[in-house]
PDB file of N, CA and C in Angstrom:
ATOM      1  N   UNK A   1      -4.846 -28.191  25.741  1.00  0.00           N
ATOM      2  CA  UNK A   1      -6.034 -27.377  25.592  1.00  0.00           C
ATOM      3  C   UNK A   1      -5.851 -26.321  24.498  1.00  0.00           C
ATOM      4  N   UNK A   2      -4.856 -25.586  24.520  1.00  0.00           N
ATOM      5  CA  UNK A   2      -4.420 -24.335  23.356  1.00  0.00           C
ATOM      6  C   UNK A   2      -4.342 -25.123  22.282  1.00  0.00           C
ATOM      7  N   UNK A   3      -3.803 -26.088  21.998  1.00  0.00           N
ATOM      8  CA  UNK A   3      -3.560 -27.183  20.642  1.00  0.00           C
ATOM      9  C   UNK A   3      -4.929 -27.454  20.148  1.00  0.00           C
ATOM     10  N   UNK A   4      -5.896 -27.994  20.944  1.00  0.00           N
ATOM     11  CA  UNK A   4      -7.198 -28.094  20.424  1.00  0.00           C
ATOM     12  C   UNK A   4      -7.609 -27.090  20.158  1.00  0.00           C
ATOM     13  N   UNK A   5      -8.039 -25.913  20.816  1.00  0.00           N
ATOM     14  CA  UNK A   5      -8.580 -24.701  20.415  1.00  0.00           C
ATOM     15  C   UNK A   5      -7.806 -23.598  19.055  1.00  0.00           C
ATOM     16  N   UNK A   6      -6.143 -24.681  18.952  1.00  0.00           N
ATOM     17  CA  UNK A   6      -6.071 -24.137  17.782  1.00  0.00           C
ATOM     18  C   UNK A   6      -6.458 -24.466  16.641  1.00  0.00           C
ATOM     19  N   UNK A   7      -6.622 -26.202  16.645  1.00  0.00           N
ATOM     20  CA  UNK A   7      -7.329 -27.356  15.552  1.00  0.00           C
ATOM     21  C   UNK A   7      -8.636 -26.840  15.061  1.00  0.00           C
ATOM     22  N   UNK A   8      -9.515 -26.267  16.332  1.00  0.00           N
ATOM     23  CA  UNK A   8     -10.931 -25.654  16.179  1.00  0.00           C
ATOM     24  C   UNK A   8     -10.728 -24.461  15.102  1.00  0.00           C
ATOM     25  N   UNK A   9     -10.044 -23.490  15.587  1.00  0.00           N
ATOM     26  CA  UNK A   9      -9.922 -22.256  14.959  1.00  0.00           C
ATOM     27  C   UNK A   9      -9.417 -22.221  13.813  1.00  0.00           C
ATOM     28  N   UNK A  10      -8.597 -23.227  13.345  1.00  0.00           N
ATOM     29  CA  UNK A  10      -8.013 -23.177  11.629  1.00  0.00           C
ATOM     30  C   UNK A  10      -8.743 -23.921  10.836  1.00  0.00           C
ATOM     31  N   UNK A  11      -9.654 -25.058  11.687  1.00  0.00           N
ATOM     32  CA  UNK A  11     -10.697 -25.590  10.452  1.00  0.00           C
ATOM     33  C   UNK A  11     -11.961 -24.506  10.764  1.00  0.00           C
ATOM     34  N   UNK A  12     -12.575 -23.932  11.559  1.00  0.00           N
ATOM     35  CA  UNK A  12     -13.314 -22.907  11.253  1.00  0.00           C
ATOM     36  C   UNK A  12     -12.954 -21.867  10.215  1.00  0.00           C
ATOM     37  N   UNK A  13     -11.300 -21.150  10.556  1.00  0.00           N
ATOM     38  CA  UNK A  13     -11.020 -20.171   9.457  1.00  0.00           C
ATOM     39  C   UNK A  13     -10.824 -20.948   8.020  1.00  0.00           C
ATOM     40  N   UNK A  14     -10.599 -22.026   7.817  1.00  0.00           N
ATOM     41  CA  UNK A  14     -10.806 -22.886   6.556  1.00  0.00           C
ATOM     42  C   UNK A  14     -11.874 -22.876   5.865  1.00  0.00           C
ATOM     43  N   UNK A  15     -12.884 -22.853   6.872  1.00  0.00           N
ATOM     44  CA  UNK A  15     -14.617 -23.400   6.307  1.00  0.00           C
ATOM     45  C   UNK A  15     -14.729 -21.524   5.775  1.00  0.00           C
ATOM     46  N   UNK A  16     -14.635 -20.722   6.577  1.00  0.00           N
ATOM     47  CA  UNK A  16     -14.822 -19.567   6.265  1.00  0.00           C
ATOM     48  C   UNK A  16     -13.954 -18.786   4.851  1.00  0.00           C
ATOM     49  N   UNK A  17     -13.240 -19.250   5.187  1.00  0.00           N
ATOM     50  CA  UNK A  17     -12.161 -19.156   3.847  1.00  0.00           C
ATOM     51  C   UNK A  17     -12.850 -19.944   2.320  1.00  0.00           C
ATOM     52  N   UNK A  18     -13.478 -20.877   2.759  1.00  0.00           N
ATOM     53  CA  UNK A  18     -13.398 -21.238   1.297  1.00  0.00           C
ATOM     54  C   UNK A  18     -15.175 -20.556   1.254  1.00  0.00           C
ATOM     55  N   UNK A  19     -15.833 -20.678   1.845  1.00  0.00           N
ATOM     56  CA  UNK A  19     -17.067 -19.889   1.643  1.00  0.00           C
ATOM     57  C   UNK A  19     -16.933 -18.635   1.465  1.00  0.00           C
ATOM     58  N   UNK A  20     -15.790 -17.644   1.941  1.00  0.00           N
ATOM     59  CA  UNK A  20     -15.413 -16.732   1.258  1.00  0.00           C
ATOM     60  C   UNK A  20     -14.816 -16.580  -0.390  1.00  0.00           C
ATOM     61  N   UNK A  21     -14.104 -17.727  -0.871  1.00  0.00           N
ATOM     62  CA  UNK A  21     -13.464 -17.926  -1.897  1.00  0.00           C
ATOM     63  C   UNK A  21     -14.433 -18.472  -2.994  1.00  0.00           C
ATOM     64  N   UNK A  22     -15.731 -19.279  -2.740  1.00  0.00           N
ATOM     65  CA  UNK A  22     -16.522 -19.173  -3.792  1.00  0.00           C
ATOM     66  C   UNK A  22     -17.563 -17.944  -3.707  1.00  0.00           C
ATOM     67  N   UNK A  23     -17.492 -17.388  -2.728  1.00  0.00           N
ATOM     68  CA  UNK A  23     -18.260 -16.205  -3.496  1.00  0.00           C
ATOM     69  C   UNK A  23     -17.447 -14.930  -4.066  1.00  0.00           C
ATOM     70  N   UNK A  24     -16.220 -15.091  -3.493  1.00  0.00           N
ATOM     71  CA  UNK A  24     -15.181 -14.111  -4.499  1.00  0.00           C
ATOM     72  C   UNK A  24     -15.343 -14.678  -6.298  1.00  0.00           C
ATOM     73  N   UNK A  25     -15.307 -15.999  -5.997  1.00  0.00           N
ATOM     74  CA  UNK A  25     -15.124 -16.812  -7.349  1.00  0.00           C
ATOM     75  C   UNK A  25     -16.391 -15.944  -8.319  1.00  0.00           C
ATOM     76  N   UNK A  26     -17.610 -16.454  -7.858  1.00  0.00           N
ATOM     77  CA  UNK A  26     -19.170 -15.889  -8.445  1.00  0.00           C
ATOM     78  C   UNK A  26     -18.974 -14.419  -8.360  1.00  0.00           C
ATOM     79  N   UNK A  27     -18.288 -13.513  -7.638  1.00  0.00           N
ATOM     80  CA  UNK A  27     -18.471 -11.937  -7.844  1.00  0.00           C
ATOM     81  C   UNK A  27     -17.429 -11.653  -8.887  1.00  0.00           C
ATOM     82  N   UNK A  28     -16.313 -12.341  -9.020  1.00  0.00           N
ATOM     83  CA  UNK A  28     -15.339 -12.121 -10.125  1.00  0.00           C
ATOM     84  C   UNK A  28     -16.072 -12.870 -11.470  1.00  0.00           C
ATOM     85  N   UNK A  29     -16.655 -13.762 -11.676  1.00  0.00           N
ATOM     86  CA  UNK A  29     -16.744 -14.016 -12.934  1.00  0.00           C
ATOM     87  C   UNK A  29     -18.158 -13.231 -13.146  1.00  0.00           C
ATOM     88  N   UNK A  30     -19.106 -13.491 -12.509  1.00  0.00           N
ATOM     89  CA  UNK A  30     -19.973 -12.430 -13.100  1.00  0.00           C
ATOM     90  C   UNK A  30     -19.619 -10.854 -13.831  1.00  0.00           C
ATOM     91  N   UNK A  31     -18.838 -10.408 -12.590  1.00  0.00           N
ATOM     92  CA  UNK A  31     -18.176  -8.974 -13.267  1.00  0.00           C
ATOM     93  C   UNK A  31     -17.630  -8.937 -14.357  1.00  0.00           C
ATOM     94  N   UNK A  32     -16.393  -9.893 -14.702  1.00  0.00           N
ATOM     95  CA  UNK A  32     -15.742  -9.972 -15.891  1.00  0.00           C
ATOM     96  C   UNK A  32     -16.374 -10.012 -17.315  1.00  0.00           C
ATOM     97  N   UNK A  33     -15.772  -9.413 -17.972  1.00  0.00           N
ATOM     98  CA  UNK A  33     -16.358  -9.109 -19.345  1.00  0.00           C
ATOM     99  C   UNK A  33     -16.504 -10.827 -20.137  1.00  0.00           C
ATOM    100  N   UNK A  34     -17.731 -10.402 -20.582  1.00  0.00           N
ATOM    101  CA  UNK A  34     -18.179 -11.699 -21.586  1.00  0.00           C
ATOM    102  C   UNK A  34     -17.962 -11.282 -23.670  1.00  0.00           C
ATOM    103  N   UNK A  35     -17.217 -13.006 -23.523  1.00  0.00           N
ATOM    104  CA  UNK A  35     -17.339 -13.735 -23.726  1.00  0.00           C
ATOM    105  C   UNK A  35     -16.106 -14.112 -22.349  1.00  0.00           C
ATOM    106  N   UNK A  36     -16.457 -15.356 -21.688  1.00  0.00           N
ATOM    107  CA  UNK A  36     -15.253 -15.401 -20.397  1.00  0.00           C
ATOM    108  C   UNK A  36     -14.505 -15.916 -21.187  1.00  0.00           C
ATOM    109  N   UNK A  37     -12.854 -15.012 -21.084  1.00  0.00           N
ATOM    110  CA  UNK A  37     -11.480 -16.484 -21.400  1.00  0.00           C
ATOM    111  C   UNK A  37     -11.072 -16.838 -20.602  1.00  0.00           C
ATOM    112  N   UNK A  38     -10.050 -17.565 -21.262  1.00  0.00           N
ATOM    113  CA  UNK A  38      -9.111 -18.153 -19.917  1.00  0.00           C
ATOM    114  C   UNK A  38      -8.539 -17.737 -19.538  1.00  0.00           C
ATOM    115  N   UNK A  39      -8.319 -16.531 -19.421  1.00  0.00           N
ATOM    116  CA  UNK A  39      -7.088 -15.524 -18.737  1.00  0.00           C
ATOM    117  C   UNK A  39      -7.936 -15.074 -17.768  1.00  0.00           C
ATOM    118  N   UNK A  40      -9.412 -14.680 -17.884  1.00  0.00           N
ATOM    119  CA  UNK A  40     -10.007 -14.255 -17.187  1.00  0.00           C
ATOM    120  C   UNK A  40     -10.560 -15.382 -15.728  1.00  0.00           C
ATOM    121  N   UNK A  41     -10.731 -16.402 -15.973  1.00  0.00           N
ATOM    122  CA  UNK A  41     -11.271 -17.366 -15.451  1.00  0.00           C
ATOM    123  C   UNK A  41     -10.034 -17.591 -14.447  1.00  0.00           C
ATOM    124  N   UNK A  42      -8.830 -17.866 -14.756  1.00  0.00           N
ATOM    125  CA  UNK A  42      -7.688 -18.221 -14.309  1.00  0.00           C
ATOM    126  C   UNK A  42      -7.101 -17.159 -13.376  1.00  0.00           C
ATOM    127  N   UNK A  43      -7.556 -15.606 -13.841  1.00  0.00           N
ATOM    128  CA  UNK A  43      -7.902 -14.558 -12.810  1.00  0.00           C
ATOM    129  C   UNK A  43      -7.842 -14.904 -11.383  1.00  0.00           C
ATOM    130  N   UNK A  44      -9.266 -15.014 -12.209  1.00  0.00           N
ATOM    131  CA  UNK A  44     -10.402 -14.966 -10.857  1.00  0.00           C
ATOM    132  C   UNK A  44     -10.319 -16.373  -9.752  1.00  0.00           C
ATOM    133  N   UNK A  45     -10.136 -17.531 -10.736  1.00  0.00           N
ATOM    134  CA  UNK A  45      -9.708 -18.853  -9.510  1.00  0.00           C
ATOM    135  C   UNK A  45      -8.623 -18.198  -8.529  1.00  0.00           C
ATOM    136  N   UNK A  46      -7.402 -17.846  -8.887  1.00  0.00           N
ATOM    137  CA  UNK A  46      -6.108 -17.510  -8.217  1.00  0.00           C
ATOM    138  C   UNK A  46      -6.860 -16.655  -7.268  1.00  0.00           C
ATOM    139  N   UNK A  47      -7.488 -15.086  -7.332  1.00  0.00           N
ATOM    140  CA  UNK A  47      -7.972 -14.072  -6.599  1.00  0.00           C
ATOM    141  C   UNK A  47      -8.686 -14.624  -5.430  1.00  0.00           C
ATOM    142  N   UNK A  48      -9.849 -15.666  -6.064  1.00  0.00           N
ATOM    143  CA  UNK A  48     -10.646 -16.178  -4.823  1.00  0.00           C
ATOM    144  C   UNK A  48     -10.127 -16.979  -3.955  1.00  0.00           C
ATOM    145  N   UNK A  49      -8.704 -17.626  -4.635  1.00  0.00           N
ATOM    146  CA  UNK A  49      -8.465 -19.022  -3.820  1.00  0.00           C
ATOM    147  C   UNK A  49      -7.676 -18.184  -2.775  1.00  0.00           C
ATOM    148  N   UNK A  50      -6.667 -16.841  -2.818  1.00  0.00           N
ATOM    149  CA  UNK A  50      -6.454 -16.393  -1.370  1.00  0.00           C
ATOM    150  C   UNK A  50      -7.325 -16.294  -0.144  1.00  0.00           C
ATOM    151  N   UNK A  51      -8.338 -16.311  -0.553  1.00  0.00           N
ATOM    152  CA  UNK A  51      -9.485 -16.293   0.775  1.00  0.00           C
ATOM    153  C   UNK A  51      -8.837 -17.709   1.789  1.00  0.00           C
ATOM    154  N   UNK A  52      -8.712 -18.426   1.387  1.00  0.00           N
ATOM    155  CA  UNK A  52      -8.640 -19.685   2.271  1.00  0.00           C
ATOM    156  C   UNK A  52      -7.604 -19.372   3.321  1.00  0.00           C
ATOM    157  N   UNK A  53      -6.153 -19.105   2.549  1.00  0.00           N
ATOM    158  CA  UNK A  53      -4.612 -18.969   3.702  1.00  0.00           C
ATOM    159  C   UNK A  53      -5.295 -17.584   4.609  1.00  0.00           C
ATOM    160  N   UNK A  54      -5.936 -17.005   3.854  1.00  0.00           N
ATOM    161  CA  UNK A  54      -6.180 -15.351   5.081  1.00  0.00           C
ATOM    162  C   UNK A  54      -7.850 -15.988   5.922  1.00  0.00           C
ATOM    163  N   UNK A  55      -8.105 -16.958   5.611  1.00  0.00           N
ATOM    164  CA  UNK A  55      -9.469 -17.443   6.336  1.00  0.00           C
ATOM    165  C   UNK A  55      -9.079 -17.917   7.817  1.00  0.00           C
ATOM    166  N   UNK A  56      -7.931 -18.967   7.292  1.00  0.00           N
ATOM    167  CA  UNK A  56      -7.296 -19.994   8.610  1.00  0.00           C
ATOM    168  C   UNK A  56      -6.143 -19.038   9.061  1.00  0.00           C
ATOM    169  N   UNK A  57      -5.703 -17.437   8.742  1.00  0.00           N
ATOM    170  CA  UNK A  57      -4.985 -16.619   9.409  1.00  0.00           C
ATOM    171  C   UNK A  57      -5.974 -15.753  10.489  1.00  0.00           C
ATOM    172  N   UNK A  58      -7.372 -15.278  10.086  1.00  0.00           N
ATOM    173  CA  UNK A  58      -8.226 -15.056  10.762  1.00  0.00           C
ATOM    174  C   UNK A  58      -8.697 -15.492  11.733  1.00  0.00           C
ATOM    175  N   UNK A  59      -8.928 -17.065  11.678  1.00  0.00           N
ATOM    176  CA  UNK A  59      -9.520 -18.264  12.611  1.00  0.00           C
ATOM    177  C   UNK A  59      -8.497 -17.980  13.823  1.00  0.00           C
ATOM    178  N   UNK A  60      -7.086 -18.541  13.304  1.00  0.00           N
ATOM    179  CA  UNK A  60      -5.764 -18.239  14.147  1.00  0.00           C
ATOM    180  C   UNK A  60      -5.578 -16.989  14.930  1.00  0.00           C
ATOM    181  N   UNK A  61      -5.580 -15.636  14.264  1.00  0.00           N
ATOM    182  CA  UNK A  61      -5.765 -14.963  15.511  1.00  0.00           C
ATOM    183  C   UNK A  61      -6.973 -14.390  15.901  1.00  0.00           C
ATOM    184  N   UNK A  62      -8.238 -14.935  15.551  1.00  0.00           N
ATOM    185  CA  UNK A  62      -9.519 -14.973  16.413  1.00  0.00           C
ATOM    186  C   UNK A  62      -8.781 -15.776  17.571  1.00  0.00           C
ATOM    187  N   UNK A  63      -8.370 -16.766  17.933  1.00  0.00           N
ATOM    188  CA  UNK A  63      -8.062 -18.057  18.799  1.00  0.00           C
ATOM    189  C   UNK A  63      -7.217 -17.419  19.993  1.00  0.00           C
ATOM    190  N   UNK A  64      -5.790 -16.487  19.530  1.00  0.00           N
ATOM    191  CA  UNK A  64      -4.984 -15.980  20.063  1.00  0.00           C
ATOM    192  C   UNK A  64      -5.615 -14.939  20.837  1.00  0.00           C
ATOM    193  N   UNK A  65      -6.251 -14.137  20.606  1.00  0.00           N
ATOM    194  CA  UNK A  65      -7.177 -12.922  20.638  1.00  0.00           C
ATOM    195  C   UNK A  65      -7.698 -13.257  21.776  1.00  0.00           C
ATOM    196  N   UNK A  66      -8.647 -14.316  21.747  1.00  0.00           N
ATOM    197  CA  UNK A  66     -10.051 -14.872  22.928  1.00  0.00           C
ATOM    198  C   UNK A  66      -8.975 -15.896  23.785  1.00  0.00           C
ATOM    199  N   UNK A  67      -8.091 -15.954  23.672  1.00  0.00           N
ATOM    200  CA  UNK A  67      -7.013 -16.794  24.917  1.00  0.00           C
ATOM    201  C   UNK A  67      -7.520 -16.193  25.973  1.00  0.00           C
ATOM    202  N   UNK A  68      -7.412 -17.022  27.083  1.00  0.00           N
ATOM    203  CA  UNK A  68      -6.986 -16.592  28.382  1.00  0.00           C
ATOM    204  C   UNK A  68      -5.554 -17.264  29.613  1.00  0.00           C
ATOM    205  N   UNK A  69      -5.393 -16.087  29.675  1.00  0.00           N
ATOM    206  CA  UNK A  69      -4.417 -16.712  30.366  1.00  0.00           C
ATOM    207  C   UNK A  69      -2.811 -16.380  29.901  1.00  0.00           C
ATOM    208  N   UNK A  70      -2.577 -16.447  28.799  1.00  0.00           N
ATOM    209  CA  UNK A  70      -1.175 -16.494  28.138  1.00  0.00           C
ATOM    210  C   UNK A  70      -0.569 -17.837  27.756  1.00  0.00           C
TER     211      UNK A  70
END
């Protein structure tokens, strides 16, 4: 039962993670100064793509959190 409810909770914090990570993506490149380079672009992919590992760390202890029982 805890094994499933952990399967649930890391593809939820996944889905949330990366829907967090493209809109980090769109708030970083908009901001960034134009003409965009590639230093800038390459930025901002790296910045947004942490959303995902701290999405499915969220999911995870949302899961731990709402346990019952021990």
């Amino acid at each position: 039962m805890v094994k499933a409810r952990q399967q649930v909770a890391g593809k939820f914090g996944f889905i949330l993670g990366c829907i967090a990570a493209v809109a980090a993506l769109a708030i970083n490149l908009w901001r960034a100064p134009k003409p965009l380079s590639l230093v800038a672009i390459v930025i901002a992919v790296l910045m947004s793509a942490l959303n995902v590992p701290l999405g499915i760390a969220f999911g995870l202890l949302g899961e731990r959190m709402t346990r019952k029982g021990g």
